[in-house]
PDB file of N, CA and C in Angstrom:
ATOM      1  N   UNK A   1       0.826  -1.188   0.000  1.00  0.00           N
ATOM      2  CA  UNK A   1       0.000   0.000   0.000  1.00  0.00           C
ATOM      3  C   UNK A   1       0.872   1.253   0.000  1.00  0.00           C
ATOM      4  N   UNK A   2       1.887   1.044   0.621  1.00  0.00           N
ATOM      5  CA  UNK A   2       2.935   2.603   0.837  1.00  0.00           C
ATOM      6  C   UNK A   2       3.561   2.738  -0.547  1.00  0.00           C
ATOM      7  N   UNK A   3       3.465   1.388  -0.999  1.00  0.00           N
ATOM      8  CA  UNK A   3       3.874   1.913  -2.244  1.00  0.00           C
ATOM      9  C   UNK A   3       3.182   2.543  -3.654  1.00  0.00           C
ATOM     10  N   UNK A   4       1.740   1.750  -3.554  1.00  0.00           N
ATOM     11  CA  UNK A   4       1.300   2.778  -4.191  1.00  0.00           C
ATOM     12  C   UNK A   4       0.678   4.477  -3.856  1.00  0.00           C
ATOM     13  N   UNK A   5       1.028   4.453  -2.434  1.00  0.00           N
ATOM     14  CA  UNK A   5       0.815   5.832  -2.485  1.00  0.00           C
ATOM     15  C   UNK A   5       2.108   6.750  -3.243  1.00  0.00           C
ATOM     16  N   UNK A   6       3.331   6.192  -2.988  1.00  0.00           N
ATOM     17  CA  UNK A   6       4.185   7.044  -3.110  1.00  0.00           C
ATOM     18  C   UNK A   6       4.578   6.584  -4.686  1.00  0.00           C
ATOM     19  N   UNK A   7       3.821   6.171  -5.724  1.00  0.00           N
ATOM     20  CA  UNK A   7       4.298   5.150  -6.928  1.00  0.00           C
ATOM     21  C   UNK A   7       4.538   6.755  -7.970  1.00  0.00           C
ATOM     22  N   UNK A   8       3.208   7.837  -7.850  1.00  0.00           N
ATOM     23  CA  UNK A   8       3.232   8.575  -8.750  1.00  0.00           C
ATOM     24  C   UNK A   8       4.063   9.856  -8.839  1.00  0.00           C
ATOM     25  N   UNK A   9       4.680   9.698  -7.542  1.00  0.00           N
ATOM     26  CA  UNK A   9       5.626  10.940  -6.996  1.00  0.00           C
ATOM     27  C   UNK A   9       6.680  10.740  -8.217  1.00  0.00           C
ATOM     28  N   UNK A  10       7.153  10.469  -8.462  1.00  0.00           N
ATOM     29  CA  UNK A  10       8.080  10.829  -9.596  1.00  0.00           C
ATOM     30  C   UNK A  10       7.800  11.477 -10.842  1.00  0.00           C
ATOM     31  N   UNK A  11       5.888  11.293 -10.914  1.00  0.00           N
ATOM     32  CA  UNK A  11       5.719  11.553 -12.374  1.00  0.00           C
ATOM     33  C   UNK A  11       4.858  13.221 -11.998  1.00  0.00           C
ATOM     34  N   UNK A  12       4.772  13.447 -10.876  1.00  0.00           N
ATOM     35  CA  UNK A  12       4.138  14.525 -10.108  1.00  0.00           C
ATOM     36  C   UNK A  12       4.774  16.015 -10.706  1.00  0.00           C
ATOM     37  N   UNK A  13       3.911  16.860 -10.480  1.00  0.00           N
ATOM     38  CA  UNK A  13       4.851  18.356 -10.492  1.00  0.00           C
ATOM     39  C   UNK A  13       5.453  18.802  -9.749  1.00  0.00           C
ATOM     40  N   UNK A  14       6.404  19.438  -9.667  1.00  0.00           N
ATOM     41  CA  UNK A  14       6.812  20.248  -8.251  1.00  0.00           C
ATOM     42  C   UNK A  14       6.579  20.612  -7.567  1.00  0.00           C
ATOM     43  N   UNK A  15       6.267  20.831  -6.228  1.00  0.00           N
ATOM     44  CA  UNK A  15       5.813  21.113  -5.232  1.00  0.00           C
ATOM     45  C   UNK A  15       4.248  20.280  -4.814  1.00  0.00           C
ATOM     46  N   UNK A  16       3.881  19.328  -5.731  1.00  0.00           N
ATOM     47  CA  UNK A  16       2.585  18.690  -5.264  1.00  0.00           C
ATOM     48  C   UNK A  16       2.880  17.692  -4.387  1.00  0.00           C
ATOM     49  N   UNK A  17       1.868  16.877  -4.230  1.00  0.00           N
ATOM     50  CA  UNK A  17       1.767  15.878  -3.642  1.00  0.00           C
ATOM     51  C   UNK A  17       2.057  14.639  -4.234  1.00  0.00           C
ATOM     52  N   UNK A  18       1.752  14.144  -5.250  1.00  0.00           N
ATOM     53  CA  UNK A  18       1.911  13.500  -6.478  1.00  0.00           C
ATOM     54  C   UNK A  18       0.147  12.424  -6.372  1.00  0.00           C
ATOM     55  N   UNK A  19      -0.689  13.265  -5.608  1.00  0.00           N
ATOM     56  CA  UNK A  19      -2.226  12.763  -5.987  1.00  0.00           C
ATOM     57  C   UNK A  19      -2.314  13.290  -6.805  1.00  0.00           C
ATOM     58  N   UNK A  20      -2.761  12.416  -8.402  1.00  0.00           N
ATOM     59  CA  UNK A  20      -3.398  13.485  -9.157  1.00  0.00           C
ATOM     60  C   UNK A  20      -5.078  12.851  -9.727  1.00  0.00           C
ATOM     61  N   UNK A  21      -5.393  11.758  -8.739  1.00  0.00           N
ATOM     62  CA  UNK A  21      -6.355  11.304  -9.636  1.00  0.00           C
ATOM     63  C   UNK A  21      -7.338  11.726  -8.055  1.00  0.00           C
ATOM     64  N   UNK A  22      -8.293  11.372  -8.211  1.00  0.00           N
ATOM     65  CA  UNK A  22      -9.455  11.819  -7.239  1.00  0.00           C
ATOM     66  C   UNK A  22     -10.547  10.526  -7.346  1.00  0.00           C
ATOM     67  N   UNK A  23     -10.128  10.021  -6.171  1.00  0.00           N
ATOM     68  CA  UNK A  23     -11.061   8.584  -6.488  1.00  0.00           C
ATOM     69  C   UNK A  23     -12.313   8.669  -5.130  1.00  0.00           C
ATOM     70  N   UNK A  24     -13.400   7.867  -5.199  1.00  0.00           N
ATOM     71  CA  UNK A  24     -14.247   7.761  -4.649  1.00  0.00           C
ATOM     72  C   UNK A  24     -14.168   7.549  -3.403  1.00  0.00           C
ATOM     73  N   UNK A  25     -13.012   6.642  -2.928  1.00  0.00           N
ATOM     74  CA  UNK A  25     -12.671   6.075  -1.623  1.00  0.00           C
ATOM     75  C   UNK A  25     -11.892   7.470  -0.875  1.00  0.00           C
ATOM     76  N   UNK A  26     -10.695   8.637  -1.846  1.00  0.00           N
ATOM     77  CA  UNK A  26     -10.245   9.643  -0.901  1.00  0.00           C
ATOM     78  C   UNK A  26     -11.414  10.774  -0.939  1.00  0.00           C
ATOM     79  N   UNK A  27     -12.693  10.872  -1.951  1.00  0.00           N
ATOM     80  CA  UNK A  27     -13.519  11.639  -1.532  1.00  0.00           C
ATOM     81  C   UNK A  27     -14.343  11.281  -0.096  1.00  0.00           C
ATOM     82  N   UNK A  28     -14.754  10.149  -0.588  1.00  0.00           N
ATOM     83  CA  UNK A  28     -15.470   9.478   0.542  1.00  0.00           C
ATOM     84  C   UNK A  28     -14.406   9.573   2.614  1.00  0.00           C
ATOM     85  N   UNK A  29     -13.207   9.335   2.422  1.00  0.00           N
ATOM     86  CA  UNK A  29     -12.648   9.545   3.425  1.00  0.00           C
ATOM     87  C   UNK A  29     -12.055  11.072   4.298  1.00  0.00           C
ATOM     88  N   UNK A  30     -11.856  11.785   3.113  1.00  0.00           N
ATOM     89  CA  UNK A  30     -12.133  13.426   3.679  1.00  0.00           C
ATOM     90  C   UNK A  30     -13.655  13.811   3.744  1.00  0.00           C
ATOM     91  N   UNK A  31     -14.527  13.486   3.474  1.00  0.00           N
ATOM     92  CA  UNK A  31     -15.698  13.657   4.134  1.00  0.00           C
ATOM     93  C   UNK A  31     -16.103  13.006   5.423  1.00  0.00           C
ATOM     94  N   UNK A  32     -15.636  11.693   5.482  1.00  0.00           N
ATOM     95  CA  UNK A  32     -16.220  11.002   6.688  1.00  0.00           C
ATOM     96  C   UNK A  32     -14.934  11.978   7.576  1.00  0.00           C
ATOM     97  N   UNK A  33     -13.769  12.387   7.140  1.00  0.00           N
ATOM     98  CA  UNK A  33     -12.889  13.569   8.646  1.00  0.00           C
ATOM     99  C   UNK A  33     -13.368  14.350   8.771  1.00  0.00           C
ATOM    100  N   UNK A  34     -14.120  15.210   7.592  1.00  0.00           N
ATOM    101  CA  UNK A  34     -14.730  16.267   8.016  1.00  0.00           C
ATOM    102  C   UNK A  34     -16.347  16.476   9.173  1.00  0.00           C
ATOM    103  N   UNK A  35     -16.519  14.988   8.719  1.00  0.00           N
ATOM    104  CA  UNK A  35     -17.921  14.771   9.552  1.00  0.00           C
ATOM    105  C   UNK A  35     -17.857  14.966  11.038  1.00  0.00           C
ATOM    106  N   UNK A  36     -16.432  13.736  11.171  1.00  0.00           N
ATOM    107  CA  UNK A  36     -16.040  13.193  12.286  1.00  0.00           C
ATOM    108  C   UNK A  36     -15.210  14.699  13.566  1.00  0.00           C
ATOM    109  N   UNK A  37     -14.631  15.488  12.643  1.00  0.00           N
ATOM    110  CA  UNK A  37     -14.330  16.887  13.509  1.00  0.00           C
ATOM    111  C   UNK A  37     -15.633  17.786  13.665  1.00  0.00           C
ATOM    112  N   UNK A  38     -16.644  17.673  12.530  1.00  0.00           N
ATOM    113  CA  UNK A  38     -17.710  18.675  12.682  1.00  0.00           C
ATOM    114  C   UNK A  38     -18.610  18.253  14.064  1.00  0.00           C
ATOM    115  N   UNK A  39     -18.833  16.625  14.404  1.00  0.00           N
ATOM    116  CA  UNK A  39     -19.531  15.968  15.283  1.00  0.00           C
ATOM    117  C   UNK A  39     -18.857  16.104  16.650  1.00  0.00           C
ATOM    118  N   UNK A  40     -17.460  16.106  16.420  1.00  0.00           N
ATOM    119  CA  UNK A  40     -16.669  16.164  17.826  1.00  0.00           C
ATOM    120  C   UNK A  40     -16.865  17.363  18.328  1.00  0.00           C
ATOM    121  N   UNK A  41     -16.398  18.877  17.628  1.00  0.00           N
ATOM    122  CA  UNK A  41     -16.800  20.158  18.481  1.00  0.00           C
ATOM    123  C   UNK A  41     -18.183  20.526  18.321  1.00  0.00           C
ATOM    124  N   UNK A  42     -19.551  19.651  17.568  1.00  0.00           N
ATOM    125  CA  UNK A  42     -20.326  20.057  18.400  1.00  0.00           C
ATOM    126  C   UNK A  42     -20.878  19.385  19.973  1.00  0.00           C
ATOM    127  N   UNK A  43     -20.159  17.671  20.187  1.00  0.00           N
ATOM    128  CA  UNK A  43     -20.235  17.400  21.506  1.00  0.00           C
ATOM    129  C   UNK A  43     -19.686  18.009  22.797  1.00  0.00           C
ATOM    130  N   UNK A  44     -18.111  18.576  22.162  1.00  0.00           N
ATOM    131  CA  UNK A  44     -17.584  19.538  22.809  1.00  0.00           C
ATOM    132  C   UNK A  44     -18.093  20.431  23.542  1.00  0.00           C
ATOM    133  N   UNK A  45     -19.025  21.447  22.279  1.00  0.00           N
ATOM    134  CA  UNK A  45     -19.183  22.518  22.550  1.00  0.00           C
ATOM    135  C   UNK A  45     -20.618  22.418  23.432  1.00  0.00           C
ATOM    136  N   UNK A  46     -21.949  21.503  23.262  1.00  0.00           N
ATOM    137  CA  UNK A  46     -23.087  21.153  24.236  1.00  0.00           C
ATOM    138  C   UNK A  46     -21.916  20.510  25.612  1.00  0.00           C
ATOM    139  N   UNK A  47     -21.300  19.936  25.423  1.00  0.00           N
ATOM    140  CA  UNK A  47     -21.002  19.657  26.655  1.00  0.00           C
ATOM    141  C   UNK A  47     -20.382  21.092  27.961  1.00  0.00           C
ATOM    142  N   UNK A  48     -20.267  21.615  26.744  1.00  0.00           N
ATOM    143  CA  UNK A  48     -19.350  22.789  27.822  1.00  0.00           C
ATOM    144  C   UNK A  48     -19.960  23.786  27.988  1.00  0.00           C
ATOM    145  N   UNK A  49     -21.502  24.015  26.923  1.00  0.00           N
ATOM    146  CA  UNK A  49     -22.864  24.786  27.394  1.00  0.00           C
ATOM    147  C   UNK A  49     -23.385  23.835  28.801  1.00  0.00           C
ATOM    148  N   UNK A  50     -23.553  23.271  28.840  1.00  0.00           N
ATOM    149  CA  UNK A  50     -24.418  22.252  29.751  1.00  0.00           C
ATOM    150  C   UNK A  50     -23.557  22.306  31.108  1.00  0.00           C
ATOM    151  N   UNK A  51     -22.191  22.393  30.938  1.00  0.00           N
ATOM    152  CA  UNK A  51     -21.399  22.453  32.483  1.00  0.00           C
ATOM    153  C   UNK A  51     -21.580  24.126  32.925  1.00  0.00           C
ATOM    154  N   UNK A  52     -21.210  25.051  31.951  1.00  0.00           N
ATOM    155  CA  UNK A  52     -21.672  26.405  32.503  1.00  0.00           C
ATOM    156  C   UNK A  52     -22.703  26.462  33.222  1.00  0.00           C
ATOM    157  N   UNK A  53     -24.044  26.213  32.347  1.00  0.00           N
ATOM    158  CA  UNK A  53     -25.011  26.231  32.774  1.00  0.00           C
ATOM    159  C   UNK A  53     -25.424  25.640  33.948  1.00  0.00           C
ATOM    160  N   UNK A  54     -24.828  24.231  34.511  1.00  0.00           N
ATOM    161  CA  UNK A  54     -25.315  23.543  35.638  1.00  0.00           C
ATOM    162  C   UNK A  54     -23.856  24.408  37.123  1.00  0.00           C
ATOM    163  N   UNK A  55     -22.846  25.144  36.551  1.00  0.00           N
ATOM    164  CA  UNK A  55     -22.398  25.989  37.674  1.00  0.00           C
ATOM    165  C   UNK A  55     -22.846  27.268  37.851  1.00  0.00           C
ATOM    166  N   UNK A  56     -23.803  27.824  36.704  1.00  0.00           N
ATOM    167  CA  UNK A  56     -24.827  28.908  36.880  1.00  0.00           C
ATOM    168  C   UNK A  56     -25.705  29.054  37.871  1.00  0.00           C
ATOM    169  N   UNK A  57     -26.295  27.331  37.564  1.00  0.00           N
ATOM    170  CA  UNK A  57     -27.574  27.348  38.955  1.00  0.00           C
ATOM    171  C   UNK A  57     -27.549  26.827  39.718  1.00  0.00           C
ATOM    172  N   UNK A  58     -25.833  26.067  40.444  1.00  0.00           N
ATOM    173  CA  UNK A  58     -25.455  26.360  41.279  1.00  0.00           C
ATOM    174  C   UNK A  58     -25.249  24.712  41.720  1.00  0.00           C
ATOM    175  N   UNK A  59     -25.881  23.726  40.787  1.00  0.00           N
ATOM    176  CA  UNK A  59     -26.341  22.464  40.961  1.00  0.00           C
ATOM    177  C   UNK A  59     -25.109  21.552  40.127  1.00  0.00           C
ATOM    178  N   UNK A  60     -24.324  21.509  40.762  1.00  0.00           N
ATOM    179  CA  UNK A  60     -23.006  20.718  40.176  1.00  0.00           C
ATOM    180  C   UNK A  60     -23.219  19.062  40.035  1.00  0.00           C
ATOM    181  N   UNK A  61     -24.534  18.459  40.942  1.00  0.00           N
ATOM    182  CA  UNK A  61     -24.617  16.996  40.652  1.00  0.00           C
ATOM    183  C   UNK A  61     -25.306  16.903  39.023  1.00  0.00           C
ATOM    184  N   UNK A  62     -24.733  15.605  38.585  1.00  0.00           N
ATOM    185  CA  UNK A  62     -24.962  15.040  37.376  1.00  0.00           C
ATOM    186  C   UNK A  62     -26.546  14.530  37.243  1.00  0.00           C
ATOM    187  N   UNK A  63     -27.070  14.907  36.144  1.00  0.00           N
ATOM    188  CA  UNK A  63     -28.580  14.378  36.108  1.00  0.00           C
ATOM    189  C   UNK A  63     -28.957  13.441  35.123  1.00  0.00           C
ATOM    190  N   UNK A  64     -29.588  12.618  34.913  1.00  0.00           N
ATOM    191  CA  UNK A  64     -29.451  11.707  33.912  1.00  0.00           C
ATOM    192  C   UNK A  64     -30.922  12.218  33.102  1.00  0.00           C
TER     193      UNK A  64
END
């Protein structure tokens, strides 16, 4: 596999990467990263509304 990533680097331009084709599987996998960071800071970010909020009203136990 390492090798075909690195197979087209020779035939590449300067300064690229030597991706030059765009296949279904690296579209498909920068979308599922982009999903996967968009999903993480919004758990982040409810989680860290929800702790303000529960040292606002003063009630620090966990509620289910």
């Amino acid at each position: 596999m390492v090798a075909f990533l690195f197979a087209d680097t020779a035939t590449a331009s300067p300064g690229g990467l030597g991706f030059t084709t765009l296949t279904l599987g690296n579209v498909l996998a920068v979308v599922a990263t982009g999903l996967l960071v968009f999903v993480s800071a919004g758990v982040i970010y409810l989680s860290t509304v929800e702790w303000r909020d529960r040292r606002r009203r003063g009630n620090p136990s966990v509620r289910s």
